[in-house]
N, C-alpha and C. Protein backbone atom coordinates (compact mmCIF):
# COMPACT_ATOMS: atom_id res chain seq x y z
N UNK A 1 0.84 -1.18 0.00
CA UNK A 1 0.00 0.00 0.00
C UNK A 1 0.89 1.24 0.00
N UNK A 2 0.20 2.30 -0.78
CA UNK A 2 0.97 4.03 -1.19
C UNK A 2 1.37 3.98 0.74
N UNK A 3 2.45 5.01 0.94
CA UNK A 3 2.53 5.37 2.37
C UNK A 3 1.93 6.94 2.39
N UNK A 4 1.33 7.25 1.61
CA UNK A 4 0.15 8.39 1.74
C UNK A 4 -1.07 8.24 0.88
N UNK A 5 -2.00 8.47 2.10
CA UNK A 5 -3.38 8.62 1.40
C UNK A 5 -4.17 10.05 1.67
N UNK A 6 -4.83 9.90 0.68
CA UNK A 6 -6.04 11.42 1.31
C UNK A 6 -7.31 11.26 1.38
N UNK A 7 -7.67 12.25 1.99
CA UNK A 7 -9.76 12.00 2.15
C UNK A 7 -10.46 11.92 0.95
N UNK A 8 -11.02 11.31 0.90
CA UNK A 8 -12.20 11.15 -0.61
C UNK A 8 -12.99 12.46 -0.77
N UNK A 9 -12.97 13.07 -1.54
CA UNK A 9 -13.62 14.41 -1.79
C UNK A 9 -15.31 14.57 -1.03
N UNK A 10 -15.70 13.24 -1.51
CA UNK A 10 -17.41 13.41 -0.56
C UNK A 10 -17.23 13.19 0.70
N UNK A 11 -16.06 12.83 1.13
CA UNK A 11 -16.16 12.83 2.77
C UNK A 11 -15.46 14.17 3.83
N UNK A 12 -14.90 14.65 2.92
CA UNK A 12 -14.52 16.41 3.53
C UNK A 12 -15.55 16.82 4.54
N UNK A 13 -16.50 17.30 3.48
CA UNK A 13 -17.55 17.82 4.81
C UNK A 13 -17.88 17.49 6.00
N UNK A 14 -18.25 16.15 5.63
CA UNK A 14 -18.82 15.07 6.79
C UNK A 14 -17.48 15.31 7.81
N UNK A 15 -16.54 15.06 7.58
CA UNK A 15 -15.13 15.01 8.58
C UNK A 15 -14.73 16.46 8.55
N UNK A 16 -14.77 17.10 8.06
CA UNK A 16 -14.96 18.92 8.76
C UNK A 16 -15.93 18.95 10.19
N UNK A 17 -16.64 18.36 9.71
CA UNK A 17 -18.47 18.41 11.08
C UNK A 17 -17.54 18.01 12.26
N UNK A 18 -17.34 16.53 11.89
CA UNK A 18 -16.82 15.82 13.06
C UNK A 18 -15.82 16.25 13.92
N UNK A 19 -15.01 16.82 12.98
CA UNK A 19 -13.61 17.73 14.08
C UNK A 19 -13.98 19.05 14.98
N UNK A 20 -14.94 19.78 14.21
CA UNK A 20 -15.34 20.77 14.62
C UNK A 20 -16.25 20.55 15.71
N UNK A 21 -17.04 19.45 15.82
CA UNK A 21 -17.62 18.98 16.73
C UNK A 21 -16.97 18.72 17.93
N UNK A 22 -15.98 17.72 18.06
CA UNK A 22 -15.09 17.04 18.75
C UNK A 22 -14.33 17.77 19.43
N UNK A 23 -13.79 18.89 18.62
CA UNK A 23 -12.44 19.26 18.94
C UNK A 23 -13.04 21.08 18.73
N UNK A 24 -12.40 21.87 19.67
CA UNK A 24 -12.38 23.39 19.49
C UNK A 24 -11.86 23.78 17.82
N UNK A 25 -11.17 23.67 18.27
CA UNK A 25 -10.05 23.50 16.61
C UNK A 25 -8.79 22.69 16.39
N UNK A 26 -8.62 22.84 14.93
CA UNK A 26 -7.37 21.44 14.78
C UNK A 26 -6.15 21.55 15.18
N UNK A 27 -5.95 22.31 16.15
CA UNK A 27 -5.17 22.56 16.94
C UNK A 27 -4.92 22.03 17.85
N UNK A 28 -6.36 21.67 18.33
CA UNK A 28 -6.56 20.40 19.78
C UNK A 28 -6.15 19.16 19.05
N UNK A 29 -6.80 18.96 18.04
CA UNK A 29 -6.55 17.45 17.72
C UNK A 29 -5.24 17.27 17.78
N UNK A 30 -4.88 17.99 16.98
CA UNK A 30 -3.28 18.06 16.68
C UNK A 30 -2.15 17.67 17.88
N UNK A 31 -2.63 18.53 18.81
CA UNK A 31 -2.23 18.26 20.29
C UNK A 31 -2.62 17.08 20.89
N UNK A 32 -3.48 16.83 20.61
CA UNK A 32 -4.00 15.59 21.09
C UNK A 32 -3.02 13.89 20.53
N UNK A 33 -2.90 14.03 19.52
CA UNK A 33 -2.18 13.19 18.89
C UNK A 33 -0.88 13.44 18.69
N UNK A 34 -0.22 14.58 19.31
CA UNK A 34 1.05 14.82 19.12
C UNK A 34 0.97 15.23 17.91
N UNK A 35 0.82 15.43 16.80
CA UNK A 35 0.93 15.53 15.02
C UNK A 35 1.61 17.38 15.49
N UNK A 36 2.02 17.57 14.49
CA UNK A 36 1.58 18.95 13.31
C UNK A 36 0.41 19.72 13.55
N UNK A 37 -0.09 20.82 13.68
CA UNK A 37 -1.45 21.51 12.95
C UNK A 37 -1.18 21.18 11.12
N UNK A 38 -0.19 21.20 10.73
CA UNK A 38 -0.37 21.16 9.23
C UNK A 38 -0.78 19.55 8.71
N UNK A 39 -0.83 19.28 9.82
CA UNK A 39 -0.84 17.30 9.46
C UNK A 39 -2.20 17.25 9.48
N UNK A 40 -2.77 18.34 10.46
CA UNK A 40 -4.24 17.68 10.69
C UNK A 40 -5.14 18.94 9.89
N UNK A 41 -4.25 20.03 8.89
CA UNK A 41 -5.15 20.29 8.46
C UNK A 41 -5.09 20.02 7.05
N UNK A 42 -3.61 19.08 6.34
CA UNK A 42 -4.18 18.41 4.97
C UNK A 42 -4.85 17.34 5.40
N UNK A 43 -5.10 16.63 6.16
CA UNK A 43 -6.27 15.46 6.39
C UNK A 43 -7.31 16.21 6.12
N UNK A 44 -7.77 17.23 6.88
CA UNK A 44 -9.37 17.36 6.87
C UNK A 44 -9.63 18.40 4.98
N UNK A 45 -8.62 19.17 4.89
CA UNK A 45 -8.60 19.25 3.54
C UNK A 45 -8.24 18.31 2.30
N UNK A 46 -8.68 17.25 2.72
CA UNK A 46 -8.24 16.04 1.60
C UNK A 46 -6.54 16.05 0.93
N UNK A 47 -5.81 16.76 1.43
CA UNK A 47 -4.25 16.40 1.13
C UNK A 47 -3.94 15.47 1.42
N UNK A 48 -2.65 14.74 0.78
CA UNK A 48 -1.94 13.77 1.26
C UNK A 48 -1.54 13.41 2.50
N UNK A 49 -1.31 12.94 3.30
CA UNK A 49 -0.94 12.19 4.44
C UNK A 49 -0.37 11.20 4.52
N UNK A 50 0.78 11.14 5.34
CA UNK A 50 0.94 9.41 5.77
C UNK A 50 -0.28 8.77 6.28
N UNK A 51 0.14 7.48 5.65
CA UNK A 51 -0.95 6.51 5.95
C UNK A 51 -1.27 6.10 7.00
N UNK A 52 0.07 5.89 8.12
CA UNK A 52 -0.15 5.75 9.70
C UNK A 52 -0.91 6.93 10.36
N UNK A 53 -0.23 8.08 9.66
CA UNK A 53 -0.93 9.16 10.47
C UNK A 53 -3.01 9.58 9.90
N UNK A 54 -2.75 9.03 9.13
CA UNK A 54 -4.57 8.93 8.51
C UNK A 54 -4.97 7.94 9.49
N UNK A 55 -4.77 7.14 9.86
CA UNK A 55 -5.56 5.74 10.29
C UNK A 55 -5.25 6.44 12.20
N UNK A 56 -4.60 6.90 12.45
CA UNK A 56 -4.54 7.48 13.90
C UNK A 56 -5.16 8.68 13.46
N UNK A 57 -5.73 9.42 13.26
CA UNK A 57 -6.52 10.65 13.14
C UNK A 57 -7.92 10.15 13.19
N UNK A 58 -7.91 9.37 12.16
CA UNK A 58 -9.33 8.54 11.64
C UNK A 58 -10.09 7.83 13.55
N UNK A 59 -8.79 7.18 13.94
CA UNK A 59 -9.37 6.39 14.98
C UNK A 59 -9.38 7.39 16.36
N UNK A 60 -8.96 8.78 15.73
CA UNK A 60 -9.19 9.56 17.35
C UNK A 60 -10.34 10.00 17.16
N UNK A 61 -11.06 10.31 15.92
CA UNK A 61 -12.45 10.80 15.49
C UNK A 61 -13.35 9.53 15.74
N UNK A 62 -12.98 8.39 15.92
CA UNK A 62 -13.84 7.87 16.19
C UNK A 62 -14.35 6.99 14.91
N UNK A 63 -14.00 6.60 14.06
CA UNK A 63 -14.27 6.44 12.49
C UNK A 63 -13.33 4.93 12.39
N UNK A 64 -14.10 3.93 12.56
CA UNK A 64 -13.50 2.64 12.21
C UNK A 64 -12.65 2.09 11.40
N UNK A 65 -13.23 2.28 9.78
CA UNK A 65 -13.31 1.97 8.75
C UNK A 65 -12.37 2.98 7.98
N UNK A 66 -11.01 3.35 8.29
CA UNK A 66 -10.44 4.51 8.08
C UNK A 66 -10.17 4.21 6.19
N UNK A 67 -10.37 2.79 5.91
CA UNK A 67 -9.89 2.38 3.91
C UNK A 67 -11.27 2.79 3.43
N UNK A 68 -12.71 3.04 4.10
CA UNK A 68 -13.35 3.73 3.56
C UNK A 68 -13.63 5.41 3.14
N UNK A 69 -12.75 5.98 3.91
CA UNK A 69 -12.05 7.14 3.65
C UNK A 69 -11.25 7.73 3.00
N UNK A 70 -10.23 7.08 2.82
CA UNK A 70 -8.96 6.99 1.43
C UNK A 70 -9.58 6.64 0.57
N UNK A 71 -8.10 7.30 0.05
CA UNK A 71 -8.26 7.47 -1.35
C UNK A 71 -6.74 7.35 -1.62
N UNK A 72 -5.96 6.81 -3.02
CA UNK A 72 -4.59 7.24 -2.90
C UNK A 72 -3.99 8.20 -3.95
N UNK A 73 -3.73 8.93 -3.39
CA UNK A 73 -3.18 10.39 -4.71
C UNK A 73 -2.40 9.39 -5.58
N UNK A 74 -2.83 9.99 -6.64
CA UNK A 74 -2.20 10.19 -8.41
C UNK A 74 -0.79 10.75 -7.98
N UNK A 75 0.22 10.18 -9.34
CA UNK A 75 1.01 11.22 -9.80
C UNK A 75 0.70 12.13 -10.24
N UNK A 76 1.02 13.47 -10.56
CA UNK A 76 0.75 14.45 -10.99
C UNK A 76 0.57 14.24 -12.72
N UNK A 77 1.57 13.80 -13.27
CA UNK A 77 1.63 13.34 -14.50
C UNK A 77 0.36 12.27 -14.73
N UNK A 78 0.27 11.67 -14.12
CA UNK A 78 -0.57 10.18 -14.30
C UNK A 78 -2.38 11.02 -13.82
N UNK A 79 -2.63 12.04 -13.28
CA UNK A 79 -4.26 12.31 -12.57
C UNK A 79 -4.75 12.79 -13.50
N UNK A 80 -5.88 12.35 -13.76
CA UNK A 80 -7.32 12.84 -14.20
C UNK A 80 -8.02 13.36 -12.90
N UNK A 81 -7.52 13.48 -11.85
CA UNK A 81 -8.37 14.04 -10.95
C UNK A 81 -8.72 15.52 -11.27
N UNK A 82 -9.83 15.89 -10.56
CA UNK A 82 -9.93 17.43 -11.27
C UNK A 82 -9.93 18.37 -9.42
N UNK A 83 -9.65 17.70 -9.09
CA UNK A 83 -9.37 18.55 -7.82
C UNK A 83 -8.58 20.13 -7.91
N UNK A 84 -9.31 20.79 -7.10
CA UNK A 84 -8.77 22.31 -7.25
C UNK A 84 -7.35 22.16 -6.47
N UNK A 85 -6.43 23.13 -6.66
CA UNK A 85 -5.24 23.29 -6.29
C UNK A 85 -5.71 24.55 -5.25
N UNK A 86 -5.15 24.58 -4.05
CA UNK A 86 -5.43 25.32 -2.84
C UNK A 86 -4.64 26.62 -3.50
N UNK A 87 -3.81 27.02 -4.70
CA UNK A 87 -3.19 28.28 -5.27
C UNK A 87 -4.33 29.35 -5.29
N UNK A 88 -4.34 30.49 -5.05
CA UNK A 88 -4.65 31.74 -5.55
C UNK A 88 -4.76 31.81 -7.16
N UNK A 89 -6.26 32.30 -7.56
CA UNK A 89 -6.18 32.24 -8.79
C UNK A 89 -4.85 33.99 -9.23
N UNK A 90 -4.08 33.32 -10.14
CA UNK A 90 -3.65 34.40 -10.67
C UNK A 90 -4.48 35.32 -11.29
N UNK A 91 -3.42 36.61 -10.70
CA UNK A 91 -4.13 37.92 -11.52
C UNK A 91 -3.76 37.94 -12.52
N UNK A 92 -4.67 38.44 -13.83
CA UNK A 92 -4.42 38.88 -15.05
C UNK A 92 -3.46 39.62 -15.10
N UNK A 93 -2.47 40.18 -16.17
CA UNK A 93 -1.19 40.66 -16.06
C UNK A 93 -1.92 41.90 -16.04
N UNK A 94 -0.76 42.99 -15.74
CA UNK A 94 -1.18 43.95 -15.86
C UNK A 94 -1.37 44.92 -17.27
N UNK A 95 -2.13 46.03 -17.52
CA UNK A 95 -1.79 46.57 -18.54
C UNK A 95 -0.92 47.65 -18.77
N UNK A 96 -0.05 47.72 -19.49
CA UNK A 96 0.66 48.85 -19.59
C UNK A 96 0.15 50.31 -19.29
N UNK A 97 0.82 50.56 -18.84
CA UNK A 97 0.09 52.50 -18.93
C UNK A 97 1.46 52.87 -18.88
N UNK A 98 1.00 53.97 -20.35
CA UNK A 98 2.35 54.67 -20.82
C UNK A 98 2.22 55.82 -19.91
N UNK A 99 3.22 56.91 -19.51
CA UNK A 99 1.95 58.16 -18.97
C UNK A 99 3.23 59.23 -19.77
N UNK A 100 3.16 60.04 -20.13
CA UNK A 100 3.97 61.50 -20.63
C UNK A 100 4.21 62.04 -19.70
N UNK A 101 5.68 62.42 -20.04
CA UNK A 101 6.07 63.06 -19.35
C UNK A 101 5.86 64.55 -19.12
N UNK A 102 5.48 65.51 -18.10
CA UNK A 102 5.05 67.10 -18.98
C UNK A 102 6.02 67.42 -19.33
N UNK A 103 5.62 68.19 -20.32
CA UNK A 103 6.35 68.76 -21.52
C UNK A 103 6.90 70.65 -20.74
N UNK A 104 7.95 70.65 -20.62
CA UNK A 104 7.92 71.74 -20.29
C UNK A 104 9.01 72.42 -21.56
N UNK A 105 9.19 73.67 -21.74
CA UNK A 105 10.59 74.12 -22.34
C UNK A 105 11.87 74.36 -21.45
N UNK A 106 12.78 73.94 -21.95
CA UNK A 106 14.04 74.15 -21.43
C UNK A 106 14.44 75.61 -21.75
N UNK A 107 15.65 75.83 -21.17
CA UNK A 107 16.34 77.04 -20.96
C UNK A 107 17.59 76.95 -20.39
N UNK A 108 18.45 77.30 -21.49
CA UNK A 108 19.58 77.21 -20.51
C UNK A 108 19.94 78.43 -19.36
N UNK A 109 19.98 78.58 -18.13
CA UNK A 109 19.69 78.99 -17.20
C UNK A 109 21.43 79.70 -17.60
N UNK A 110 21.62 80.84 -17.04
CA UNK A 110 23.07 81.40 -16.78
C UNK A 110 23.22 82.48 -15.79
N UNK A 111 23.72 82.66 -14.86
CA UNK A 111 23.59 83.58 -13.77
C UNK A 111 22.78 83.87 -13.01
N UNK A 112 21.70 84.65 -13.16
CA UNK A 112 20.57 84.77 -12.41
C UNK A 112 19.52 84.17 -13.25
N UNK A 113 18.97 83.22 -12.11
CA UNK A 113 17.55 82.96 -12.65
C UNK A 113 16.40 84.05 -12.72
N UNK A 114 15.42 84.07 -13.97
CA UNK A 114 14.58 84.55 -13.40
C UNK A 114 13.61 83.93 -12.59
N UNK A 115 12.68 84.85 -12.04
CA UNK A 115 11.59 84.16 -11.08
C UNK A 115 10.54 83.48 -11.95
N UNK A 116 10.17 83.66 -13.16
CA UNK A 116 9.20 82.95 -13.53
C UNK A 116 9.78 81.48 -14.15
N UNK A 117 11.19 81.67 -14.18
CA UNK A 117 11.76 80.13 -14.83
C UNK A 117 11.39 78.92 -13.91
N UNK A 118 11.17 77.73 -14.97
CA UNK A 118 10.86 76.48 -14.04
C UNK A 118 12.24 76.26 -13.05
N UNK A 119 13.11 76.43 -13.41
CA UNK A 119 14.52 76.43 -12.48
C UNK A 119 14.44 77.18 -11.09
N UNK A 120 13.85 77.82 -10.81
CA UNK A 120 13.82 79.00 -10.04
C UNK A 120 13.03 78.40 -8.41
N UNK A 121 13.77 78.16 -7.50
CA UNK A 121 13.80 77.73 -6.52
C UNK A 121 13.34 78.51 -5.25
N UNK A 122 12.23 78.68 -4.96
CA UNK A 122 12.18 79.74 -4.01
C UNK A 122 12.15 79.69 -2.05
N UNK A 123 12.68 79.95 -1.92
CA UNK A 123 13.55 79.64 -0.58
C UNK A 123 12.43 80.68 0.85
N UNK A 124 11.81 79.44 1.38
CA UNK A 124 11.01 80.23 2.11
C UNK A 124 11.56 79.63 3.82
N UNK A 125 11.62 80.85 4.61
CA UNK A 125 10.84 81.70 4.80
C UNK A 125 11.73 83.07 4.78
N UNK A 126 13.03 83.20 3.95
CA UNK A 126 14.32 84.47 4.15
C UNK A 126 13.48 84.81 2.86
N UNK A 127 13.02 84.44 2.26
CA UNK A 127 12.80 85.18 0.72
C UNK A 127 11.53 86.02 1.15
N UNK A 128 10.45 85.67 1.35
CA UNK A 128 8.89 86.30 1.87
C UNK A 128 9.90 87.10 2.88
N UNK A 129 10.60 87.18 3.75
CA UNK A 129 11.39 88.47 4.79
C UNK A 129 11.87 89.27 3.98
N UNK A 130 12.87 88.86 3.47
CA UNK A 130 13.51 89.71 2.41
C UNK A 130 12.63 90.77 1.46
N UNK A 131 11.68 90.12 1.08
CA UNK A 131 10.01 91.04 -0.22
C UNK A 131 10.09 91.87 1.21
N UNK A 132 9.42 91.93 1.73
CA UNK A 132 8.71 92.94 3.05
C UNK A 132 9.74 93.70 3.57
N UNK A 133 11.16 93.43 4.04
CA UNK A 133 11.89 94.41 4.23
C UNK A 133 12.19 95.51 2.70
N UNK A 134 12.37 94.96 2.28
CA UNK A 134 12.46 95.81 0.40
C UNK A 134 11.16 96.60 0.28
N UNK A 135 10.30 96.11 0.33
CA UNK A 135 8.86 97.35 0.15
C UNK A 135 9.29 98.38 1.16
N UNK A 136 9.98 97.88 2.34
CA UNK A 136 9.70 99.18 3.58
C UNK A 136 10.51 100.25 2.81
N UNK A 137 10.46 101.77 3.18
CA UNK A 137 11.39 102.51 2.39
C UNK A 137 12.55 102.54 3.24
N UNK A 138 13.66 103.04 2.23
CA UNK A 138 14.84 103.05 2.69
C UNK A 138 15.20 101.94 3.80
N UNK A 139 15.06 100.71 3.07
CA UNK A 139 15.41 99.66 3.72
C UNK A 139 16.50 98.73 3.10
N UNK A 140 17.35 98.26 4.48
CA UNK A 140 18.61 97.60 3.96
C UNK A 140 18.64 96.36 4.49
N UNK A 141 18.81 95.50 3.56
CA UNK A 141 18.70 93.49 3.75
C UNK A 141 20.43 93.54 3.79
């Protein structure tokens, strides 16, 4: 016999009930049997498992007949199974977006900028001091 089996797809539910019943969460079980949480939660999600550890899960739930439960995974190459893959459906790629750059005009800048040039850097808060002492009359910055 495979040394891993998994839950038969029609029996998920039914053995979801039962744990949830039994157990707070698969956390207890888990504890309970010493296992993994990840052991006891591809069992109840129909993943693979060792086979010892299926037939001790099976018999802490209470479930006799643990070969009526299995099932034995396919190769990957070899399945016709149509079982969903627990992946995230991928997102569609994205679409390009071009965006322009603004268009400004250049200038070659030489000595003093003026104030309306895109170059023109304005330095606050000595510059707004500087305007207001200059309006006052006969004033020296």
């Amino acid at each position: 016999m495979p040394r891993s089996v998994r839950l038969r797809l029609e029996e998920i539910g039914r053995i979801q009930t039962i744990v949830h019943h039994n157990f707070f969460c698969q956390n207890d079980l888990a504890d309970e049997l010493g296992f993994a949480q990840s052991t006891i939660s591809n069992f109840v999600n129909g993943k693979p498992v060792d086979r010892r550890k299926f037939q001790d899960i099976c018999e802490k739930l209470g479930i006799q007949d643990w070969r009526a439960l299995a099932e034995v995974p396919q190769p990957a190459s070899a399945s016709t199974d149509k079982r969903p893959l627990d992946l995230p459906n991928p997102a569609p790629p994205p679409t390009p977006i071009t965006i322009e750059p603004p268009h400004f005009p250049l200038e070659t800048p030489e000595g003093s900028v003026p104030i309306g040039s895109s170059f023109y850097i304005e330095r606050l808060p000595q510059e707004t001091y500087c305007q207001a002492e200059i309006a006052k009359p006969h004033a020296l910055i």
